[in-house]
C-alpha atoms as a PDB file:
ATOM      1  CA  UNK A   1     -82.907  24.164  64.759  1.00  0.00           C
ATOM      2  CA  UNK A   2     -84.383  20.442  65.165  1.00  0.00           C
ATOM      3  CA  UNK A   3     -84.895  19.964  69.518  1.00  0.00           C
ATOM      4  CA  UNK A   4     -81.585  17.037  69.403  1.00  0.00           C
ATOM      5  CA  UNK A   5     -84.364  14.834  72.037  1.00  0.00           C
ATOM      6  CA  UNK A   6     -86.816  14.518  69.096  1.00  0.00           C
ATOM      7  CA  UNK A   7     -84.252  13.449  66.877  1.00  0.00           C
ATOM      8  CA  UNK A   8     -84.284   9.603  65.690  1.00  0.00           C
ATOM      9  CA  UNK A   9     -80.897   7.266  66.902  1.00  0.00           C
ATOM     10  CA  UNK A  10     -80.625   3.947  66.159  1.00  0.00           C
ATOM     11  CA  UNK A  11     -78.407   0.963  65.717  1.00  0.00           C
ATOM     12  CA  UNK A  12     -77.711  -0.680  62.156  1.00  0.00           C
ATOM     13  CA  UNK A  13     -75.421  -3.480  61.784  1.00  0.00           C
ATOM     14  CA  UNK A  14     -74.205  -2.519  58.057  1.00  0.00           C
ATOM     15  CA  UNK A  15     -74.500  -0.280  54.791  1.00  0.00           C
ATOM     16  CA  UNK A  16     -75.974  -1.554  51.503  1.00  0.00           C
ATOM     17  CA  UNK A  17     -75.242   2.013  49.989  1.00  0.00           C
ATOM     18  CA  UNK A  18     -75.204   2.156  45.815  1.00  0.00           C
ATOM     19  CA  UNK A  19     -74.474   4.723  43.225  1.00  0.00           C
ATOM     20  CA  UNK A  20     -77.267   4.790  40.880  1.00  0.00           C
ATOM     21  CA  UNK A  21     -77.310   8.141  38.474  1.00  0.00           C
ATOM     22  CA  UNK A  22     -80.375   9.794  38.163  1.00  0.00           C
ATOM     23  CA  UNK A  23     -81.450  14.116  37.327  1.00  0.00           C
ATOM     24  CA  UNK A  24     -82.061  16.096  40.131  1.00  0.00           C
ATOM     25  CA  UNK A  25     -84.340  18.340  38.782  1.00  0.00           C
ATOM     26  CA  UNK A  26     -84.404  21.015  41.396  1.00  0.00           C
ATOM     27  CA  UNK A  27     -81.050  21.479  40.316  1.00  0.00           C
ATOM     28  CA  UNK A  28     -82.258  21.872  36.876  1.00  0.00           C
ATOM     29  CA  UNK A  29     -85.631  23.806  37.539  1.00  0.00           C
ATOM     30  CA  UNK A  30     -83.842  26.427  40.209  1.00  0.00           C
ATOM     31  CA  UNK A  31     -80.525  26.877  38.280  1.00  0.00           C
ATOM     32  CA  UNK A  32     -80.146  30.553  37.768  1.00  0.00           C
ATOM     33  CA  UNK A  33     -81.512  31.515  42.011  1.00  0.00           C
ATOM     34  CA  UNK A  34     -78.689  28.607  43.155  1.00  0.00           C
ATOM     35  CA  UNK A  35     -76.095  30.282  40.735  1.00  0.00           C
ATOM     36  CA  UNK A  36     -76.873  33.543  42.134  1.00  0.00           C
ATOM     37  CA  UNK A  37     -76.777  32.176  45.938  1.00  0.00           C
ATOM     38  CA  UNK A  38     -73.279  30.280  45.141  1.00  0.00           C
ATOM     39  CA  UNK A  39     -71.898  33.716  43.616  1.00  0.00           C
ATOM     40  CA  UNK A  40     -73.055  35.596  46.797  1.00  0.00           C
ATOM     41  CA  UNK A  41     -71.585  33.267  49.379  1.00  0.00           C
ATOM     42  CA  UNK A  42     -68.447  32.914  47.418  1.00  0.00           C
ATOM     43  CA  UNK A  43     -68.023  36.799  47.477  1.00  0.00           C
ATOM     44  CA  UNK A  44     -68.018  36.069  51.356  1.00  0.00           C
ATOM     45  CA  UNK A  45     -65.811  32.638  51.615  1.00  0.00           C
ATOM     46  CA  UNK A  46     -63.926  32.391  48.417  1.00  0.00           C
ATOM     47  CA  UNK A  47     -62.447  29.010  49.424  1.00  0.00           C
ATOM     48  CA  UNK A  48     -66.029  27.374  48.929  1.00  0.00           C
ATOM     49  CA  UNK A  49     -65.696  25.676  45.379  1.00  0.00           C
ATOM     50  CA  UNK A  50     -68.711  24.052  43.632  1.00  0.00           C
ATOM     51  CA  UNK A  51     -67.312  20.263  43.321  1.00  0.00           C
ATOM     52  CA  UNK A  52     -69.333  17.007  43.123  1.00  0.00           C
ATOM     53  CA  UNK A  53     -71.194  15.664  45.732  1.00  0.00           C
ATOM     54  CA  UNK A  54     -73.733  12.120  45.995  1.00  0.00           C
ATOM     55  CA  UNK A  55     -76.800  12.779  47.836  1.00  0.00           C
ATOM     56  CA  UNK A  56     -79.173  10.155  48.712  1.00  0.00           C
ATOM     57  CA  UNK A  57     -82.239   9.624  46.385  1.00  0.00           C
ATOM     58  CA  UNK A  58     -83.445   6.228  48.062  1.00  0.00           C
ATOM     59  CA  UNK A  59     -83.827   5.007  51.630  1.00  0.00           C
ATOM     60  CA  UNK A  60     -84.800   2.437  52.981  1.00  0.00           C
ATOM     61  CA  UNK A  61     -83.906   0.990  56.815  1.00  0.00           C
ATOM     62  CA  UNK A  62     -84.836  -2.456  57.981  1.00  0.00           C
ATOM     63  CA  UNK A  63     -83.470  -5.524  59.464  1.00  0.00           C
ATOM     64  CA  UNK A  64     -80.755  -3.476  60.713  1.00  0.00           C
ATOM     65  CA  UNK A  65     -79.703  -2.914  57.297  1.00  0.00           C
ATOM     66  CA  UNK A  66     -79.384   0.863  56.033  1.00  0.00           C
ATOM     67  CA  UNK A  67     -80.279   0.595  52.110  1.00  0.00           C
ATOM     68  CA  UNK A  68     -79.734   3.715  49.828  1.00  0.00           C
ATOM     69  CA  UNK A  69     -78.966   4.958  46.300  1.00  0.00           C
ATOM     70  CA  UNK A  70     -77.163   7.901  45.411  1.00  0.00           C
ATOM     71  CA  UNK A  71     -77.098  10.404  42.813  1.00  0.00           C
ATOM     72  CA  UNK A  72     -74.442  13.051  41.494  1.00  0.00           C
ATOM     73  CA  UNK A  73     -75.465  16.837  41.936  1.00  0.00           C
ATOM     74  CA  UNK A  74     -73.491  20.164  42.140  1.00  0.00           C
ATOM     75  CA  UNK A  75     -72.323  21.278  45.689  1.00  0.00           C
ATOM     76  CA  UNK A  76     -73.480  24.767  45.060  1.00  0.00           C
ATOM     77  CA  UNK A  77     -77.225  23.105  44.678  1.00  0.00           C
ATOM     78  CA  UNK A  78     -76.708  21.078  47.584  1.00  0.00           C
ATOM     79  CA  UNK A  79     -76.019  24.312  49.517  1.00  0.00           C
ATOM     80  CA  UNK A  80     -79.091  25.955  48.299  1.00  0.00           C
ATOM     81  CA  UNK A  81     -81.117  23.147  49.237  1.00  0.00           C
ATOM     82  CA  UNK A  82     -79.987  23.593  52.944  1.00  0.00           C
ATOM     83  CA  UNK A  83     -79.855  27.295  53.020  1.00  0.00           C
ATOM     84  CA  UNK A  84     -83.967  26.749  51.389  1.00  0.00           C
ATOM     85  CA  UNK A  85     -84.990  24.957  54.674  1.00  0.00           C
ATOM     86  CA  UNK A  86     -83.935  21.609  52.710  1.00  0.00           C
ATOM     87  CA  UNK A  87     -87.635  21.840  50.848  1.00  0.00           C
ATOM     88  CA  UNK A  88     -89.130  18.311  49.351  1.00  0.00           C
ATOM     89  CA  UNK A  89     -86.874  17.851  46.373  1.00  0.00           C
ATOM     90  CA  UNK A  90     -86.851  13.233  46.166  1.00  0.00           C
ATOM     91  CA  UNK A  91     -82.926  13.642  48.653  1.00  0.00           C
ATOM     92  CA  UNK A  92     -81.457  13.031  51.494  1.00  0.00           C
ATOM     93  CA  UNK A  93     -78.498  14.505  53.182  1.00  0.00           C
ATOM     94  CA  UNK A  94     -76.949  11.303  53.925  1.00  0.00           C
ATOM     95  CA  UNK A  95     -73.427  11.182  55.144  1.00  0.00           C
ATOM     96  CA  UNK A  96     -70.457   9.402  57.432  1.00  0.00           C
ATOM     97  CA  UNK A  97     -68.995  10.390  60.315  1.00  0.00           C
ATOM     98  CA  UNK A  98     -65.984   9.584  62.584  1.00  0.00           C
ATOM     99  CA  UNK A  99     -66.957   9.518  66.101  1.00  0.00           C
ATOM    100  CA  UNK A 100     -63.436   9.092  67.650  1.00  0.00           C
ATOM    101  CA  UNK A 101     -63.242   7.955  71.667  1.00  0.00           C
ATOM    102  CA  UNK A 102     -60.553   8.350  73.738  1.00  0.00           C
ATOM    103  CA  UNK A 103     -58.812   5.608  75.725  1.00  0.00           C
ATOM    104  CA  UNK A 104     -60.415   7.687  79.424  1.00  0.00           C
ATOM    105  CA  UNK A 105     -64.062   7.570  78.035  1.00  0.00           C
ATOM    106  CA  UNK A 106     -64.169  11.042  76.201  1.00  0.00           C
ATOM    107  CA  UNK A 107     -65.153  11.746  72.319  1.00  0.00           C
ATOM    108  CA  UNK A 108     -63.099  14.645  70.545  1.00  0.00           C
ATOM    109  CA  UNK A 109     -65.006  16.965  67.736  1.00  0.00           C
ATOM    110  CA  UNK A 110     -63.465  19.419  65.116  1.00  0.00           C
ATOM    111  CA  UNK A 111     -64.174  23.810  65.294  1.00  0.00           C
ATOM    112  CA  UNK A 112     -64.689  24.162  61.768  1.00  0.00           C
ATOM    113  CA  UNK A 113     -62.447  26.785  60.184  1.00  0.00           C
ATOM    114  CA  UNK A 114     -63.382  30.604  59.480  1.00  0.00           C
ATOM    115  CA  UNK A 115     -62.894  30.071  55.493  1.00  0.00           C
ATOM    116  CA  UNK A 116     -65.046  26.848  55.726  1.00  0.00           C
ATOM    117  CA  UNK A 117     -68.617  26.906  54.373  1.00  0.00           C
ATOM    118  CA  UNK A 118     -69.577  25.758  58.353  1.00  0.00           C
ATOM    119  CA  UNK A 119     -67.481  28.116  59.905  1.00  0.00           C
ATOM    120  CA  UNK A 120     -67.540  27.807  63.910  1.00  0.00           C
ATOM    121  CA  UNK A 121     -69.504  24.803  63.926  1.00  0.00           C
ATOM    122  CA  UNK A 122     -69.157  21.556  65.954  1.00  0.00           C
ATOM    123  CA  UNK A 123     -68.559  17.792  65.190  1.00  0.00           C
ATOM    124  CA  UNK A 124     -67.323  15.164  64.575  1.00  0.00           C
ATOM    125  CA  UNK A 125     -64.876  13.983  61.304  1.00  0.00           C
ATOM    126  CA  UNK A 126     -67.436  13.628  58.444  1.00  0.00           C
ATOM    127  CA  UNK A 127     -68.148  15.134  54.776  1.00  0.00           C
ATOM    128  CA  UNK A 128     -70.441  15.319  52.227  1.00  0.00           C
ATOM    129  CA  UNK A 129     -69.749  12.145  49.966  1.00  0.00           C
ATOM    130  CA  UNK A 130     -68.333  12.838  46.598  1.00  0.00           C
ATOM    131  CA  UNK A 131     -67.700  10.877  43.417  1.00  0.00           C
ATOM    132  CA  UNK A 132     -64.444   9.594  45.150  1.00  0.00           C
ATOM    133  CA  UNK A 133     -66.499   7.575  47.557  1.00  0.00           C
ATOM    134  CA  UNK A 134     -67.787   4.793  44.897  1.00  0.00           C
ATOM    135  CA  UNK A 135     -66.385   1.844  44.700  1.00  0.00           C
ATOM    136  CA  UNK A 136     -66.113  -1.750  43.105  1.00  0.00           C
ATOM    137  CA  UNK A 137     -69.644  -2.119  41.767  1.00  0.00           C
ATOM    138  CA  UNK A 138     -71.072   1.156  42.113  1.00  0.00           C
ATOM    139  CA  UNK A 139     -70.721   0.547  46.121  1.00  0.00           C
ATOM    140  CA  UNK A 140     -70.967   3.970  47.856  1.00  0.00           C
ATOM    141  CA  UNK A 141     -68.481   3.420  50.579  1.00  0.00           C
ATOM    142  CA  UNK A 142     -68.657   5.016  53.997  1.00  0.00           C
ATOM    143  CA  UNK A 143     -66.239   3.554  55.552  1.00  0.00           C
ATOM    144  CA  UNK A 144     -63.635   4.664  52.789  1.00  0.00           C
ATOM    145  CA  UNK A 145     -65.366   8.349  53.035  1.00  0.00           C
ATOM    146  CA  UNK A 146     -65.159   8.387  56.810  1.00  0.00           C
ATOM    147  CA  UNK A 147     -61.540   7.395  57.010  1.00  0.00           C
ATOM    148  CA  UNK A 148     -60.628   9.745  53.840  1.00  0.00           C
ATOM    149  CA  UNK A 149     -62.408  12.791  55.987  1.00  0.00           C
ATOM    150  CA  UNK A 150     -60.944  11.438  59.248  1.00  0.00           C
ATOM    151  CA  UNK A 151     -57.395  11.156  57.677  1.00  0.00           C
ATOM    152  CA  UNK A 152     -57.894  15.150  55.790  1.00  0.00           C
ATOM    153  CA  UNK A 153     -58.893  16.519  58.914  1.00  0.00           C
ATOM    154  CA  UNK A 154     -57.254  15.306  61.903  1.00  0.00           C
ATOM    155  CA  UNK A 155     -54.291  14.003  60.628  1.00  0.00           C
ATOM    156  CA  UNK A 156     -55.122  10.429  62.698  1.00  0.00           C
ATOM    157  CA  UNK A 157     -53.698   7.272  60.882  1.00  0.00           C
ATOM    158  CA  UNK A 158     -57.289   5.004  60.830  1.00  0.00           C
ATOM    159  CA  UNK A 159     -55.451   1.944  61.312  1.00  0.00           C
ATOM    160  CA  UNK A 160     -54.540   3.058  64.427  1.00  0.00           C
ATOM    161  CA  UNK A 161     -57.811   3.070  65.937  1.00  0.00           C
ATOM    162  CA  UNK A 162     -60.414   0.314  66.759  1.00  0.00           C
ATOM    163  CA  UNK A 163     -63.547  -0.013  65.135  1.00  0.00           C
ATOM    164  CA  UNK A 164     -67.164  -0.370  66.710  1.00  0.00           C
ATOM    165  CA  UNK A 165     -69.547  -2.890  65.284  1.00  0.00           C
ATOM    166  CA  UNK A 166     -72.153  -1.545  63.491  1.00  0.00           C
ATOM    167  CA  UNK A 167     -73.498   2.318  62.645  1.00  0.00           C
ATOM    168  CA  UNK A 168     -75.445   4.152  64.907  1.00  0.00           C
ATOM    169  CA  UNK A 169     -77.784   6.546  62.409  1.00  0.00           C
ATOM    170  CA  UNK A 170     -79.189   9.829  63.570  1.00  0.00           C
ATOM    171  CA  UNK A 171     -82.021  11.059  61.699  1.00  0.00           C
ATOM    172  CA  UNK A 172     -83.722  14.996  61.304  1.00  0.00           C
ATOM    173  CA  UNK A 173     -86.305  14.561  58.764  1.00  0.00           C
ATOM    174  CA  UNK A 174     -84.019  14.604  55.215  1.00  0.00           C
ATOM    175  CA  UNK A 175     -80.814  14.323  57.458  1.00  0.00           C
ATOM    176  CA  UNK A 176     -79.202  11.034  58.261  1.00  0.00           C
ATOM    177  CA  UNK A 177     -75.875  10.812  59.533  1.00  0.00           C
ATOM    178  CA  UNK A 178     -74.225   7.393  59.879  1.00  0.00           C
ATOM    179  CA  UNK A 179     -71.896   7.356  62.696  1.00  0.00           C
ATOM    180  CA  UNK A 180     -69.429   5.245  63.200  1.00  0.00           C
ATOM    181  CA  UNK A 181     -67.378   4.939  66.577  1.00  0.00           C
ATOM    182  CA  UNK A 182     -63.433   4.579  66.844  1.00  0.00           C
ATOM    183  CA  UNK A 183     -61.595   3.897  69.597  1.00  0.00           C
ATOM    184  CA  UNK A 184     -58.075   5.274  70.197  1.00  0.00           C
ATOM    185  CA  UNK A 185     -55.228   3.873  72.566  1.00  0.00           C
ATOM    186  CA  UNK A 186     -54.838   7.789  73.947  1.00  0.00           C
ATOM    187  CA  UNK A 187     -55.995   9.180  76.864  1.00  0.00           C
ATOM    188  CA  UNK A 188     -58.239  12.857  75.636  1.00  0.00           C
ATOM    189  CA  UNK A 189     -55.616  15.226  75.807  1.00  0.00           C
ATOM    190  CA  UNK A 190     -52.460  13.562  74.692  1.00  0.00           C
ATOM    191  CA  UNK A 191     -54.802  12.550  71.287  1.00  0.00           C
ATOM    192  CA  UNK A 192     -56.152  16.125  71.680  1.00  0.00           C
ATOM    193  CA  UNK A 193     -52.657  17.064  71.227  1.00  0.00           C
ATOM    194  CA  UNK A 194     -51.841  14.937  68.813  1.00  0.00           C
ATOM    195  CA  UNK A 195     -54.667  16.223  66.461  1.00  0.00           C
ATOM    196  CA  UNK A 196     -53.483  20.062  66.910  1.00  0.00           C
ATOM    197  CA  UNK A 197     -49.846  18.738  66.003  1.00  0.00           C
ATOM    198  CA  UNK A 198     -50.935  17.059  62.754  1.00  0.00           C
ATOM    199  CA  UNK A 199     -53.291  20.457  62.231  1.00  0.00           C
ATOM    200  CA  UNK A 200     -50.022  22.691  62.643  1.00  0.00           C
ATOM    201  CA  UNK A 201     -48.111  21.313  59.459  1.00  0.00           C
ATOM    202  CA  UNK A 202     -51.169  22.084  56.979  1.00  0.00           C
ATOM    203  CA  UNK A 203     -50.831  25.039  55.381  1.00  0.00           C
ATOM    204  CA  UNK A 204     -54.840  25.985  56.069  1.00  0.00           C
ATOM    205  CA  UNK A 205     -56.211  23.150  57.945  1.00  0.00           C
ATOM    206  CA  UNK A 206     -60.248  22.668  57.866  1.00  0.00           C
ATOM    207  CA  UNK A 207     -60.238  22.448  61.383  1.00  0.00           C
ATOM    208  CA  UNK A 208     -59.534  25.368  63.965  1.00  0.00           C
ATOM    209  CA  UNK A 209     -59.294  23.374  67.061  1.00  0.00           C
ATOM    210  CA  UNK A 210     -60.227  20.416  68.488  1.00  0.00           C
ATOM    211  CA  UNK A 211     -63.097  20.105  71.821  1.00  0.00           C
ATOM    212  CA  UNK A 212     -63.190  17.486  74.541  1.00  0.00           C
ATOM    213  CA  UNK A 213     -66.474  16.385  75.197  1.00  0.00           C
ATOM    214  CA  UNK A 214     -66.742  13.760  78.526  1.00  0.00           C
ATOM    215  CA  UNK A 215     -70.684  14.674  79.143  1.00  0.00           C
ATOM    216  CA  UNK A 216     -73.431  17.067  78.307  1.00  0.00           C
ATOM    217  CA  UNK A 217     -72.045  19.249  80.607  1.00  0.00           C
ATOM    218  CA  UNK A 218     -69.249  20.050  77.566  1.00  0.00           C
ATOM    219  CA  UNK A 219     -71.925  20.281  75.182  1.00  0.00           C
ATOM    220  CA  UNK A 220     -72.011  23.886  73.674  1.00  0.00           C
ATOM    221  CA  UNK A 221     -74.364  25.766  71.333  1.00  0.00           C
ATOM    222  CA  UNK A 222     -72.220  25.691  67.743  1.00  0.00           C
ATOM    223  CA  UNK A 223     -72.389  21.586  68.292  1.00  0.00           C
ATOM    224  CA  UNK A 224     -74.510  20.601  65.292  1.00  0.00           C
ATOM    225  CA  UNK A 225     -77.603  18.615  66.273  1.00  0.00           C
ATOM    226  CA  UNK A 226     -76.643  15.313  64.879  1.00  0.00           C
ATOM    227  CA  UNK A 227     -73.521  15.204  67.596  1.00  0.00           C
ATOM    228  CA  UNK A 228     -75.569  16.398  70.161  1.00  0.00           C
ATOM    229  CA  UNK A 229     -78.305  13.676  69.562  1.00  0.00           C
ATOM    230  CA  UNK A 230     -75.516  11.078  69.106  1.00  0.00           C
ATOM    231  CA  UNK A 231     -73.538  12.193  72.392  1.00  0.00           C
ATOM    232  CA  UNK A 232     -76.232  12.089  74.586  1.00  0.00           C
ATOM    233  CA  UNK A 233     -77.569   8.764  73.767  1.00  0.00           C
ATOM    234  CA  UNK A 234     -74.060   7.838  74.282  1.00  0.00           C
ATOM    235  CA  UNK A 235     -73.636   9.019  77.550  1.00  0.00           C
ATOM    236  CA  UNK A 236     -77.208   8.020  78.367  1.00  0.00           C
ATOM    237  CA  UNK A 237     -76.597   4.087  78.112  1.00  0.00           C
ATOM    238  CA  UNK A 238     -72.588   4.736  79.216  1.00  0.00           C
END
């Protein structure tokens, strides 16, 4: 696991994100070991189902501009890519994420469910993108894909929270996560309550429960590093 203080965070005012179709060929060249992987992990989560997903093929960030083309692949060869150490195959990992902020100064992250490929994990609102996610144009949208995931997950109505300016981006070597910070009118635990509510009328939500985290001192080991890295420069410049 990446140390979260080496990890890259920075500011960019806007996405120029773009679906442009290309072969992945370590999809291609490693077809019959990923098959065999996806068939083994599906034996142990049979929920996991081998849908579309855009991954990142270009990137480029300057001028506080993030600039990146996507390309559709397989989930199952996403997954072996991660579960391989994420070797140099021409991708990046590159997804959205809702950071939401309570009205007392806290941010509140997701337990990801036991039949969930990320089982007992920790962060925030965010998925893979998928073909879903394109727009007018061949736009990749985040924000649509952050609100979508937000929306699936927590129940929370977007339009009922206040946007941030801007994206802050945290970066592990072939990861990037694009963050984007929401504000809601609730105090921590009545939204905290409001989340579990939503949870309780989904037949099988994603989500097990819902953490408060108001400083570090929350901070606990099944937070993936991306939060981390993005919570404590938060807190940092608070």
């Amino acid at each position: 696991m990446s140390d979260i203080a080496a990890l890259a965070v920075l500011h960019v005012e806007r996405l120029d994100l773009n679906f442009k179709a290309k072969a992945w060929d370590f999809a291609s060249h490693r077809r019959a070991e990923i098959d065999a992987l996806f068939a083994e992990l599906k034996q142990a989560q049979p929920a996991l189902f081998n849908g579309r997903v855009l991954l990142m093929h270009r990137l480029a960030i300057e001028e506080g501009v993030m600039r990146g083309d996507f390309l559709e692949a397989d989930y199952a060869s996403f997954v072996a890519w991660q579960r391989w150490g994420r070797p140099e195959a021409g991708i990046f990992d590159c997804f959205g994420a809702a950071a939401v902020r309570s009205a007392d100064g806290a941010f509140l992250l997701g337990v990801m469910g036991s039949h969930t490929y990320n089982a007992g994990q920790i962060y925030f609102p965010c998925g893979t993108p998928d073909p879903k996610d394109v727009g007018a144009g061949s736009k990749v949208d985040f924000d649509f894909s952050i609100k979508r995931e937000l929306r699936e997950e927590t129940g929370l109505d977007p339009a009922s929270l206040n946007e941030e300016p801007g994206w802050t981006l945290v970066r592990d070597g072939e990861m990037v996560a694009a963050i984007k910070t929401m504000h809601s009118p609730l105090a921590a635990e009545p939204l905290r309550a409001l989340i579990l509510e939503n949870m309780a009328r989904e037949q099988q939500p994603e989500l097990a429960d819902i953490r408060i985290i108001r400083g570090p001192a929350d901070f606990d080991p099944m937070m993936r590093g991306f939060a981390k890295a993005f919570l404590s420069h938060r807190f940092a410049v608070a």
